[in-house]
PDB file of N, CA and C in Angstrom:
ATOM      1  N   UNK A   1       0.846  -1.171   0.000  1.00  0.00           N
ATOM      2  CA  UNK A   1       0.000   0.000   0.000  1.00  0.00           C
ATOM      3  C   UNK A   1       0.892   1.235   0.000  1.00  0.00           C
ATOM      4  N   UNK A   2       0.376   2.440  -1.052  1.00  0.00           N
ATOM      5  CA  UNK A   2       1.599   3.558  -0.633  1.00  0.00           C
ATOM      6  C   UNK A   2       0.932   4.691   0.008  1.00  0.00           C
ATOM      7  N   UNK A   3       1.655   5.313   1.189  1.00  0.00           N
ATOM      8  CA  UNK A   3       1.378   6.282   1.476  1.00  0.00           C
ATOM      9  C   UNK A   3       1.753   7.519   1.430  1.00  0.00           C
ATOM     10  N   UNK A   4       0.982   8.422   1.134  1.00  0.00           N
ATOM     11  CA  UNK A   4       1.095  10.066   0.858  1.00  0.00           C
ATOM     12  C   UNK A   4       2.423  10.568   2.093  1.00  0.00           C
ATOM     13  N   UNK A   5       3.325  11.115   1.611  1.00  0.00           N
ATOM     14  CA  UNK A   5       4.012  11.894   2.958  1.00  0.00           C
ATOM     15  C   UNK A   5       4.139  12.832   2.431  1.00  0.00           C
ATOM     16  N   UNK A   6       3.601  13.601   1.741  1.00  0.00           N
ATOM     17  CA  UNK A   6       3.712  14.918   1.657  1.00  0.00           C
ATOM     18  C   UNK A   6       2.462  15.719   0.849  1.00  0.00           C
ATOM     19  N   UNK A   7       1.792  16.621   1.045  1.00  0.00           N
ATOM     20  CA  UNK A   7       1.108  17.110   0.209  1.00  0.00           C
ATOM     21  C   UNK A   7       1.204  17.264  -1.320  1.00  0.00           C
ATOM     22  N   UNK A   8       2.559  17.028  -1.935  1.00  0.00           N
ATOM     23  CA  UNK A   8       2.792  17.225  -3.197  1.00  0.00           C
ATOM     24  C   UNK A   8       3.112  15.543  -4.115  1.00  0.00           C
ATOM     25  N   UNK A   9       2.622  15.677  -5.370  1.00  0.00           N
ATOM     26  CA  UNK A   9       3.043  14.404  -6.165  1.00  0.00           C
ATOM     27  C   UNK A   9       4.164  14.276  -6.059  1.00  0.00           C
ATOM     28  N   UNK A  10       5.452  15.441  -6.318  1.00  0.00           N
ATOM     29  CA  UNK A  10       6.559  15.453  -6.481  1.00  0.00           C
ATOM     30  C   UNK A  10       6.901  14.997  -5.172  1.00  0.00           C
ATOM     31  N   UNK A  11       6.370  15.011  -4.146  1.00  0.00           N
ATOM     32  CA  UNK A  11       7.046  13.961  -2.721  1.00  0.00           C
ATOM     33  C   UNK A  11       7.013  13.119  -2.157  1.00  0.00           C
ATOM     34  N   UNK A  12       5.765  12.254  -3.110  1.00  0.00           N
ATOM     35  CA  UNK A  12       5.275  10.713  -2.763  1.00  0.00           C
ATOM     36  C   UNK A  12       6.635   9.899  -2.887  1.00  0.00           C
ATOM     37  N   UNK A  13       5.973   8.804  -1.476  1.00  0.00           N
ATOM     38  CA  UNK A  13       7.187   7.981  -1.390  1.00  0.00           C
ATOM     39  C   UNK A  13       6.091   6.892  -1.288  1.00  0.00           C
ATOM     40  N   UNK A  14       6.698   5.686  -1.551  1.00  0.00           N
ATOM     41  CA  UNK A  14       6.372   4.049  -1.053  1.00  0.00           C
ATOM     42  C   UNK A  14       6.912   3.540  -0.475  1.00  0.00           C
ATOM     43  N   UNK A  15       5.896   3.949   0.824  1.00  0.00           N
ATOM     44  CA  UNK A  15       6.259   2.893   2.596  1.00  0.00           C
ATOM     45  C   UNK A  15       5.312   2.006   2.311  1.00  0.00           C
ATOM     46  N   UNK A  16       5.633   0.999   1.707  1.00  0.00           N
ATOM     47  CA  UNK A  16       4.975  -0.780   1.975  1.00  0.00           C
ATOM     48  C   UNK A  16       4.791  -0.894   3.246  1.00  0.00           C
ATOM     49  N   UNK A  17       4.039  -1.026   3.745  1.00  0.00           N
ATOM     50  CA  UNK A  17       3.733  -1.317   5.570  1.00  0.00           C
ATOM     51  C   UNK A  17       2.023  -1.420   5.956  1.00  0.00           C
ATOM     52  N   UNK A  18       1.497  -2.409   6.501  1.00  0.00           N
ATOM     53  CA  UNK A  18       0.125  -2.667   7.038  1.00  0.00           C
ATOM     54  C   UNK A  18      -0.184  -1.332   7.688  1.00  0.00           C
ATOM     55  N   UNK A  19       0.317  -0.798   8.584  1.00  0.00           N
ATOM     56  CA  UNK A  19       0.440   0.214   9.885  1.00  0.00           C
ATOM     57  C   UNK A  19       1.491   1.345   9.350  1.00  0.00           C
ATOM     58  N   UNK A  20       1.318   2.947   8.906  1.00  0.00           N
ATOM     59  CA  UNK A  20       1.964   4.055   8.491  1.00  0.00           C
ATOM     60  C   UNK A  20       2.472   4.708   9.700  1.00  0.00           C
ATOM     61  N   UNK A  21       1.620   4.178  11.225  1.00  0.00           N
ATOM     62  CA  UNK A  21       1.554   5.263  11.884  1.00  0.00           C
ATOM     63  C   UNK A  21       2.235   4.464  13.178  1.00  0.00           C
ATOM     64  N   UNK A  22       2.945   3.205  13.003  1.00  0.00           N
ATOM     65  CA  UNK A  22       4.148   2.705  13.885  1.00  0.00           C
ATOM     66  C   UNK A  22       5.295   4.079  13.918  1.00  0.00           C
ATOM     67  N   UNK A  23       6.003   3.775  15.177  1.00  0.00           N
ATOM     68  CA  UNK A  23       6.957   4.738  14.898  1.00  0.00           C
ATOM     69  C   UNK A  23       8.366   4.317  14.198  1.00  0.00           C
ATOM     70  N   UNK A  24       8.715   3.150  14.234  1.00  0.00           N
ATOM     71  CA  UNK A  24       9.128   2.690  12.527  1.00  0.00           C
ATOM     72  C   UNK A  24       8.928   3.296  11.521  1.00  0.00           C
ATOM     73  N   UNK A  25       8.116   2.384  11.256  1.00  0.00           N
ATOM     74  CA  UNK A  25       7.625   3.793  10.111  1.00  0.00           C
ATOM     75  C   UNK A  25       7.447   4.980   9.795  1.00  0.00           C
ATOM     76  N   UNK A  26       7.104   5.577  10.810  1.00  0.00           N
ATOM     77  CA  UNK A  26       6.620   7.313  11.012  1.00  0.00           C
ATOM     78  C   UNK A  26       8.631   7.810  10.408  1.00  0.00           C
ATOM     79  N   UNK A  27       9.478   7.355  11.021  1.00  0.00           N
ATOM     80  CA  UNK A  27      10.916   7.371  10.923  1.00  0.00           C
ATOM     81  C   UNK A  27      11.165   7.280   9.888  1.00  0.00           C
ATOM     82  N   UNK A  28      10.638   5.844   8.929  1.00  0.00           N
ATOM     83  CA  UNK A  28      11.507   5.975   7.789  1.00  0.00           C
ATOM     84  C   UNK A  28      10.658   7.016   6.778  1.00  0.00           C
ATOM     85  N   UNK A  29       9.485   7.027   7.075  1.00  0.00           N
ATOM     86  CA  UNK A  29       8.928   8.144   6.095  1.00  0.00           C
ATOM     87  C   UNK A  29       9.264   9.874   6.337  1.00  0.00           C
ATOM     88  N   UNK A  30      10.491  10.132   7.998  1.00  0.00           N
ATOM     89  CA  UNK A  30      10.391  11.452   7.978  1.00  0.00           C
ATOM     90  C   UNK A  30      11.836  11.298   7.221  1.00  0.00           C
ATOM     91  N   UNK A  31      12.741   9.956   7.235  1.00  0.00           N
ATOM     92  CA  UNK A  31      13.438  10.207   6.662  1.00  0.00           C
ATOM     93  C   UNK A  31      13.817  10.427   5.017  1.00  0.00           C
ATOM     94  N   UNK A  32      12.496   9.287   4.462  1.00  0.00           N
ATOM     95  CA  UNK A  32      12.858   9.910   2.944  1.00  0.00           C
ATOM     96  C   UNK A  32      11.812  11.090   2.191  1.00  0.00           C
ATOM     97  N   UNK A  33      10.644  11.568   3.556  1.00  0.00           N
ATOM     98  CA  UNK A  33      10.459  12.759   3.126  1.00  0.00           C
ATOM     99  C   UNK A  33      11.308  13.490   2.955  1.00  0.00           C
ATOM    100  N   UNK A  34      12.297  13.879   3.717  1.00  0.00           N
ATOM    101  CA  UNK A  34      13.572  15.014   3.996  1.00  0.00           C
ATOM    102  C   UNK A  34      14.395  14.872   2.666  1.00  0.00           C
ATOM    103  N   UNK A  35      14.529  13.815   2.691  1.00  0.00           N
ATOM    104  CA  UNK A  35      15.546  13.350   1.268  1.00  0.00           C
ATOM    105  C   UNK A  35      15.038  14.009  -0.219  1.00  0.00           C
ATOM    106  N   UNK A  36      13.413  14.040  -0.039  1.00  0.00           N
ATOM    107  CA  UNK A  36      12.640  14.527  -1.029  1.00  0.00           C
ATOM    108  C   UNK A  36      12.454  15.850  -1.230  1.00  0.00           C
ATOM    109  N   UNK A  37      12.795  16.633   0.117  1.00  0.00           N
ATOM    110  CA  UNK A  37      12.247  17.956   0.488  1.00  0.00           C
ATOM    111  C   UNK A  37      13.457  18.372   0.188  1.00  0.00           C
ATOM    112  N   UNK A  38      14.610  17.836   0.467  1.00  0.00           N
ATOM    113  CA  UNK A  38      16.230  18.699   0.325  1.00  0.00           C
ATOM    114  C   UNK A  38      16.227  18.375  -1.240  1.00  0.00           C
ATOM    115  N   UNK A  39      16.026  17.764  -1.708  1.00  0.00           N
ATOM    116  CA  UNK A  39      16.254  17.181  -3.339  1.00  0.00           C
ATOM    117  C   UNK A  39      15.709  18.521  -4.390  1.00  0.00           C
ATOM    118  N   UNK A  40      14.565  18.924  -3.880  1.00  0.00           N
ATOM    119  CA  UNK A  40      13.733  19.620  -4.870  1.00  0.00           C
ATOM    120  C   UNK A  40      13.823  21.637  -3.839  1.00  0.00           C
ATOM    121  N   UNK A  41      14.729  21.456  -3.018  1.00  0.00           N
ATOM    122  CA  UNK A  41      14.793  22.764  -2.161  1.00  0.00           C
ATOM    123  C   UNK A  41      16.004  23.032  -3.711  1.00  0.00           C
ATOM    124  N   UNK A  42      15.776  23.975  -4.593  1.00  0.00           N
ATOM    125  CA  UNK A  42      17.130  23.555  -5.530  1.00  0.00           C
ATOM    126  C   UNK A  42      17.588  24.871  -5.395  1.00  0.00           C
ATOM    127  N   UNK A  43      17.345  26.177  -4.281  1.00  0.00           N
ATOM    128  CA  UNK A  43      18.159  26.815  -3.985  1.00  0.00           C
ATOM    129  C   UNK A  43      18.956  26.833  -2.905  1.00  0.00           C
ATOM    130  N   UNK A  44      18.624  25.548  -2.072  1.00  0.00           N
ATOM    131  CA  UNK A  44      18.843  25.414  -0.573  1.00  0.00           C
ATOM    132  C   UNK A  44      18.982  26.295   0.861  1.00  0.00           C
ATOM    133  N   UNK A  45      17.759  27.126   0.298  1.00  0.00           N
ATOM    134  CA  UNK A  45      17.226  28.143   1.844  1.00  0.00           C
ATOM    135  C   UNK A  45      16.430  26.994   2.821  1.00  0.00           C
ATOM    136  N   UNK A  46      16.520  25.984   2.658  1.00  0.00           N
ATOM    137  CA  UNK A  46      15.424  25.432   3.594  1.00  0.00           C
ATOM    138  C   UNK A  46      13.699  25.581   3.171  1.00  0.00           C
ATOM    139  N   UNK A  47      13.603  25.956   2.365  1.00  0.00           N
ATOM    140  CA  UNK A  47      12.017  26.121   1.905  1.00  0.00           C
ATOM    141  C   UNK A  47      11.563  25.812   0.659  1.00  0.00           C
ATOM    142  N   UNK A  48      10.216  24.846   0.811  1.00  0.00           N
ATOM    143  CA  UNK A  48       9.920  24.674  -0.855  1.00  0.00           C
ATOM    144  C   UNK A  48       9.056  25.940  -1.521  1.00  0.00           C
ATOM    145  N   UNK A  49       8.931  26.303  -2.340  1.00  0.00           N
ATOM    146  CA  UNK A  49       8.347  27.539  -3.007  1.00  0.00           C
ATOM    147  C   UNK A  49       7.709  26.446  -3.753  1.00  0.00           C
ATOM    148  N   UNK A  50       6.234  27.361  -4.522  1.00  0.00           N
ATOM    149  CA  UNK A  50       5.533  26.484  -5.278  1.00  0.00           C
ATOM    150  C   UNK A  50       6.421  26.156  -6.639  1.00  0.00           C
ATOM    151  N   UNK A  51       7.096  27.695  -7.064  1.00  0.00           N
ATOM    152  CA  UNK A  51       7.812  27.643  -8.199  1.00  0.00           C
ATOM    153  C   UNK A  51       9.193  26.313  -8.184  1.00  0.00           C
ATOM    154  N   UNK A  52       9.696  25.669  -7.247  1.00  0.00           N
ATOM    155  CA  UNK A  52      10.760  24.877  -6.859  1.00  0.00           C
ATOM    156  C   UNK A  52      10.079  23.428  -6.918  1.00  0.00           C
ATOM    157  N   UNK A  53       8.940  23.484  -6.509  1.00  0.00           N
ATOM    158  CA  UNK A  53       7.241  22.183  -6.444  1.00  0.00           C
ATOM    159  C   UNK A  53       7.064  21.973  -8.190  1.00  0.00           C
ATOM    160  N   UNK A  54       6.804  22.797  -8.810  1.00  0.00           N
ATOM    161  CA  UNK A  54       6.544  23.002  -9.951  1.00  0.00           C
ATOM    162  C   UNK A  54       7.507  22.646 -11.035  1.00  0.00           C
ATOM    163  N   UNK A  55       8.973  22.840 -10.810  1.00  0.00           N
ATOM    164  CA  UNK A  55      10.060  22.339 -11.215  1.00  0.00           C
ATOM    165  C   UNK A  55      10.661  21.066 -10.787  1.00  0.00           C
ATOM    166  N   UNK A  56      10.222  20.566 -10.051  1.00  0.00           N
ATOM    167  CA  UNK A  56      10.635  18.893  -9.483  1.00  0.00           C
ATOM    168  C   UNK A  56       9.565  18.192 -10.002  1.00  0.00           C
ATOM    169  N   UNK A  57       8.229  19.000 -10.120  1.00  0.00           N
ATOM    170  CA  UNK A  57       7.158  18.043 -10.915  1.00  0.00           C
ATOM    171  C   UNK A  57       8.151  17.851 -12.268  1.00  0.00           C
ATOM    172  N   UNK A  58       8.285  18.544 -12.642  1.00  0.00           N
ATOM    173  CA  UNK A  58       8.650  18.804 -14.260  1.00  0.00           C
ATOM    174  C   UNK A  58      10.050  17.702 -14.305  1.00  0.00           C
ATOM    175  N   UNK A  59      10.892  17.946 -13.255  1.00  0.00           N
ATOM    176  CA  UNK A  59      11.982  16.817 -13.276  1.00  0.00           C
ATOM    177  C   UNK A  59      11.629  15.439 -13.469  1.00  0.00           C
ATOM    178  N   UNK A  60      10.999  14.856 -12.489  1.00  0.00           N
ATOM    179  CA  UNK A  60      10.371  13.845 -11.930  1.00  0.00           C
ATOM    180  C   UNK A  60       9.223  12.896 -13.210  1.00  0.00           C
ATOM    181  N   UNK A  61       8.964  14.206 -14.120  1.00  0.00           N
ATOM    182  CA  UNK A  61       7.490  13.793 -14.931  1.00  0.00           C
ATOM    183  C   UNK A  61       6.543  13.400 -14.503  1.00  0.00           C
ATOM    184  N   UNK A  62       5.811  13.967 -12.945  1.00  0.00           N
ATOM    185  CA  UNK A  62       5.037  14.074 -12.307  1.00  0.00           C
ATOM    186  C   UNK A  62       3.705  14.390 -13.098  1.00  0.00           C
ATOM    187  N   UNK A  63       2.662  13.803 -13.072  1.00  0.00           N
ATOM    188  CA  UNK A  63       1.475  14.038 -13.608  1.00  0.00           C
ATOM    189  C   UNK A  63       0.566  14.127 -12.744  1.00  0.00           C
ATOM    190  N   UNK A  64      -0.895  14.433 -13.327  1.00  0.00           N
ATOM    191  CA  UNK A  64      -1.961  13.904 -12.531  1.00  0.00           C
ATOM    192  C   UNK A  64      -2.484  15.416 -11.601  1.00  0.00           C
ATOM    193  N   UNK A  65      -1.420  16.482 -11.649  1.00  0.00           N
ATOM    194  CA  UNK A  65      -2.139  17.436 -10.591  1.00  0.00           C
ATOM    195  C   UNK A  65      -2.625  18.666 -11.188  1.00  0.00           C
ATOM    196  N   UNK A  66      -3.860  18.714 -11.098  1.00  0.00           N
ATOM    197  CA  UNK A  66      -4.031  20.002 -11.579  1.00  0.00           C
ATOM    198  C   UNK A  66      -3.683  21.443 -11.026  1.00  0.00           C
ATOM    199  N   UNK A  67      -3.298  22.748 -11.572  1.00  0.00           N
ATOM    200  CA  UNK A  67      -2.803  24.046 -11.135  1.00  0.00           C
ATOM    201  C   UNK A  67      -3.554  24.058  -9.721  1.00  0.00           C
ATOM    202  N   UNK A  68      -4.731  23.579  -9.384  1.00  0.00           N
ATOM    203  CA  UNK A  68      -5.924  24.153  -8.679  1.00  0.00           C
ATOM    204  C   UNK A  68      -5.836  23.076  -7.572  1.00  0.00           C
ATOM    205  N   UNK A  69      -5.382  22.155  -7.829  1.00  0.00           N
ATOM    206  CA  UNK A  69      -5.097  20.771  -6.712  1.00  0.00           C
ATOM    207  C   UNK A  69      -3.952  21.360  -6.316  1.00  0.00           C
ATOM    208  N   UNK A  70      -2.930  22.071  -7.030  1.00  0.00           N
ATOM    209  CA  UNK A  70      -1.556  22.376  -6.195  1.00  0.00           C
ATOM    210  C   UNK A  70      -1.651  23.482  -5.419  1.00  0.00           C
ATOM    211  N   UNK A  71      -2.590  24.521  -5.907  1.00  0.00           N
ATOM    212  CA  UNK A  71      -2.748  25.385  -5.144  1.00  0.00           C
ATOM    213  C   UNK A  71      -3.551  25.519  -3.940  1.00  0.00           C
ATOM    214  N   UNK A  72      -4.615  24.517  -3.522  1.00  0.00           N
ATOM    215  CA  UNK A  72      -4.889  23.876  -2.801  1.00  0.00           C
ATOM    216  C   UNK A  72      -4.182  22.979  -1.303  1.00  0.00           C
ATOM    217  N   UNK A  73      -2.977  22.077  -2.032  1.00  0.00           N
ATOM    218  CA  UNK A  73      -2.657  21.318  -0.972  1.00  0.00           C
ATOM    219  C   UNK A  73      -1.357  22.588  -0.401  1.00  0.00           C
ATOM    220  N   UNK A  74      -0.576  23.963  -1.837  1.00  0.00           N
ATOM    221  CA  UNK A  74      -0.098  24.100  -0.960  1.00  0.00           C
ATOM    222  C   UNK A  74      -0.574  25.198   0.101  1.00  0.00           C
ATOM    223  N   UNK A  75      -1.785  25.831  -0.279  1.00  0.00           N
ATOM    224  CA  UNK A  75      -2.257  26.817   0.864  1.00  0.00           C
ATOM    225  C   UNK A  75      -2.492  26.068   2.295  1.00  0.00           C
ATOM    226  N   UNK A  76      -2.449  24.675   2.122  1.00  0.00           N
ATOM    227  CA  UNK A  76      -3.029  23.699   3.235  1.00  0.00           C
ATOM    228  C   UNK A  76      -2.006  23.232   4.065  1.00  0.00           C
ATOM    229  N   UNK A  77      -0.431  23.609   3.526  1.00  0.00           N
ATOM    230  CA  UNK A  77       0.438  23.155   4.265  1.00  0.00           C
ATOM    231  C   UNK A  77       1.440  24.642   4.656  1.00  0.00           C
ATOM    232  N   UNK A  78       1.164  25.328   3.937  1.00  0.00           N
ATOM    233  CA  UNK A  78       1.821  26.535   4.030  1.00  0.00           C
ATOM    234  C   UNK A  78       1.141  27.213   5.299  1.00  0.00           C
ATOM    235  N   UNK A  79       1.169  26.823   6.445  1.00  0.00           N
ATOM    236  CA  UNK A  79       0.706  26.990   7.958  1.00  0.00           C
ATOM    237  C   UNK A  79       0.704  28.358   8.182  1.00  0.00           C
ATOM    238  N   UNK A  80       1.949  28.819   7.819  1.00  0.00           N
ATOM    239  CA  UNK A  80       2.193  30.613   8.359  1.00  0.00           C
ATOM    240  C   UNK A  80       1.982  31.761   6.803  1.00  0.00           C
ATOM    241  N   UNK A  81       1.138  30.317   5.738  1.00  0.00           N
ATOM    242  CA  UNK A  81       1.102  31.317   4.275  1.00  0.00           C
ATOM    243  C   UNK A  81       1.965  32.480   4.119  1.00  0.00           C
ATOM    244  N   UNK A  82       3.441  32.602   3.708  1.00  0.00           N
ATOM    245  CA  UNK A  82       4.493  33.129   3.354  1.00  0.00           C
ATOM    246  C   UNK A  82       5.002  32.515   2.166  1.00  0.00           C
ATOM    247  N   UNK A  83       4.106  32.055   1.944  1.00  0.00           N
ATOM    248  CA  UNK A  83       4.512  31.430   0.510  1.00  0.00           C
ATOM    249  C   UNK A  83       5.015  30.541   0.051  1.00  0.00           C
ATOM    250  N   UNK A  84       6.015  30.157   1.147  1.00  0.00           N
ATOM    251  CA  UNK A  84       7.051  29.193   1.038  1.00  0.00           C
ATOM    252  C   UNK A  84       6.457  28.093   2.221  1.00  0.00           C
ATOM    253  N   UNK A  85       6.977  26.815   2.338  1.00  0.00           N
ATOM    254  CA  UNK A  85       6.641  26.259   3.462  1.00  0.00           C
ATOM    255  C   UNK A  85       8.362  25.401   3.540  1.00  0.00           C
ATOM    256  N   UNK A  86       8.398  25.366   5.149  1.00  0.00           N
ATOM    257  CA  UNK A  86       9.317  25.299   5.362  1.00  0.00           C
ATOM    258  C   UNK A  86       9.956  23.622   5.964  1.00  0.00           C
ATOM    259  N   UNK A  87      10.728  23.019   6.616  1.00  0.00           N
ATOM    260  CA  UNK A  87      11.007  21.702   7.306  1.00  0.00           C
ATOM    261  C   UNK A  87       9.848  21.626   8.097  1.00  0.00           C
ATOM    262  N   UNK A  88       9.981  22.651   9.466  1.00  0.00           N
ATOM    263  CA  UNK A  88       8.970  22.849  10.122  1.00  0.00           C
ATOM    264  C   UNK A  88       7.359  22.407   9.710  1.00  0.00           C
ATOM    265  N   UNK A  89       6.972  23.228   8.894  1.00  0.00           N
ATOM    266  CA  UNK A  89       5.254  23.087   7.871  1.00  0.00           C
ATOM    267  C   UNK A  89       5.682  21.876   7.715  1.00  0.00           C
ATOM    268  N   UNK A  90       6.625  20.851   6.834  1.00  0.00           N
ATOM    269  CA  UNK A  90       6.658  19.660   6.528  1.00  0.00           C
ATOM    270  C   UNK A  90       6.384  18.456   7.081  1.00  0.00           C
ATOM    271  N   UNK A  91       7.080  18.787   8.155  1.00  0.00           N
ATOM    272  CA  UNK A  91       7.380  17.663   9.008  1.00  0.00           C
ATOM    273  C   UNK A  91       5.294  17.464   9.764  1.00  0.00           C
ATOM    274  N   UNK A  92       5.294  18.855  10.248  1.00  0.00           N
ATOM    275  CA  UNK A  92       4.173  18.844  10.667  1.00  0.00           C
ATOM    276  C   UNK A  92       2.746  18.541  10.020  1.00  0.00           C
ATOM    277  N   UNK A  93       2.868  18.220   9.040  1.00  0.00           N
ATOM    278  CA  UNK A  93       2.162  17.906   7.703  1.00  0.00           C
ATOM    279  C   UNK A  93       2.444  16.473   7.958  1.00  0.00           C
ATOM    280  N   UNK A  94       3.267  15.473   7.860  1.00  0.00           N
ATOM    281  CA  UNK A  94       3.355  14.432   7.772  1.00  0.00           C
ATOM    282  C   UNK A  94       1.916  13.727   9.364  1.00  0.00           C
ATOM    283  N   UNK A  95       2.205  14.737  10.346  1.00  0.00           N
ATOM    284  CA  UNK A  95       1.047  13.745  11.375  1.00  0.00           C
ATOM    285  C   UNK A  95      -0.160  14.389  11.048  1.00  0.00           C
ATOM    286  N   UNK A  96      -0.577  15.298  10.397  1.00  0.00           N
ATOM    287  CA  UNK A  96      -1.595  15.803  10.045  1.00  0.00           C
ATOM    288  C   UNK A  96      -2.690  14.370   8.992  1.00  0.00           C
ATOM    289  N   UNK A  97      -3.454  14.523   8.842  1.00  0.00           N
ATOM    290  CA  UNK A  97      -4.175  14.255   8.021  1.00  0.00           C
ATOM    291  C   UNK A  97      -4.289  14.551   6.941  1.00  0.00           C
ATOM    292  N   UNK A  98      -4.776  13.998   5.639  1.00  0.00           N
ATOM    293  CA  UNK A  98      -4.428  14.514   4.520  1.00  0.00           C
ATOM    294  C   UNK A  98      -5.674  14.744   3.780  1.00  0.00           C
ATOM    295  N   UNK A  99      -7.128  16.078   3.698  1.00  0.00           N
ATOM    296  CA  UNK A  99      -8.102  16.357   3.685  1.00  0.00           C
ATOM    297  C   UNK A  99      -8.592  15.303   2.468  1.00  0.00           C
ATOM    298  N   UNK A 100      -9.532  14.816   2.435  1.00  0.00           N
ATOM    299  CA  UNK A 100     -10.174  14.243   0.629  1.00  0.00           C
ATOM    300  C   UNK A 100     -10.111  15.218  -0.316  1.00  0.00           C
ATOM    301  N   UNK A 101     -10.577  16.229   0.045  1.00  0.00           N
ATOM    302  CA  UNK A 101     -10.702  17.394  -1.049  1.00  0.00           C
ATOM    303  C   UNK A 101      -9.296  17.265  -1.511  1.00  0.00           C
ATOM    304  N   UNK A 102      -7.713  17.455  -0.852  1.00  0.00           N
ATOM    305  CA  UNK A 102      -6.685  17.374  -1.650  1.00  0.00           C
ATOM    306  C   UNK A 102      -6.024  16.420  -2.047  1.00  0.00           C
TER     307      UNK A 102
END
């Protein structure tokens, strides 16, 4: 089964696991979120910008999201809306829930 760790296509990972929310698991998914989040940070301030989201889609050949789905999940993770969301927003996103609507 795969689970979402991040609001964005460009940050899906596949944790194979019955249970997401062992702390095993919770671990290896903060670890290759991070891996995902530093990968596509491609100015390395620590923050994803949508425009940096938008360019790792494009790396990746990410499909499937519409302008209006991205703008969506990222107003939903962008906690302090500055535009950018940061480790912090990320990480905290991962125990969050992930709405149906996005």
């Amino acid at each position: 089964m795969k689970y979402l760790l991040f609001l964005l296509p460009v940050l899906l990972a596949a944790c194979a696991s019955d249970n997401p929310h062992t702390e095993e698991n919770k671990g290896k998914m903060q670890i290759s979120f991070l891996e995902k989040f530093d990968r596509f940070d491609y100015n390395g301030d620590g923050f994803l910008t949508k425009k940096e989201i938008i360019q790792g889609m494009k790396e990746v050949n990410a499909t499937g999201t519409t302008p209006q789905q991205l703008d969506a999940r990222f107003k939903f993770y962008d906690v302090n809306h500055d535009g950018k969301i940061s480790h912090w927003e990320a990480e905290h996103a991962l125990d969050k829930p992930i709405p149906a609507n996005l």
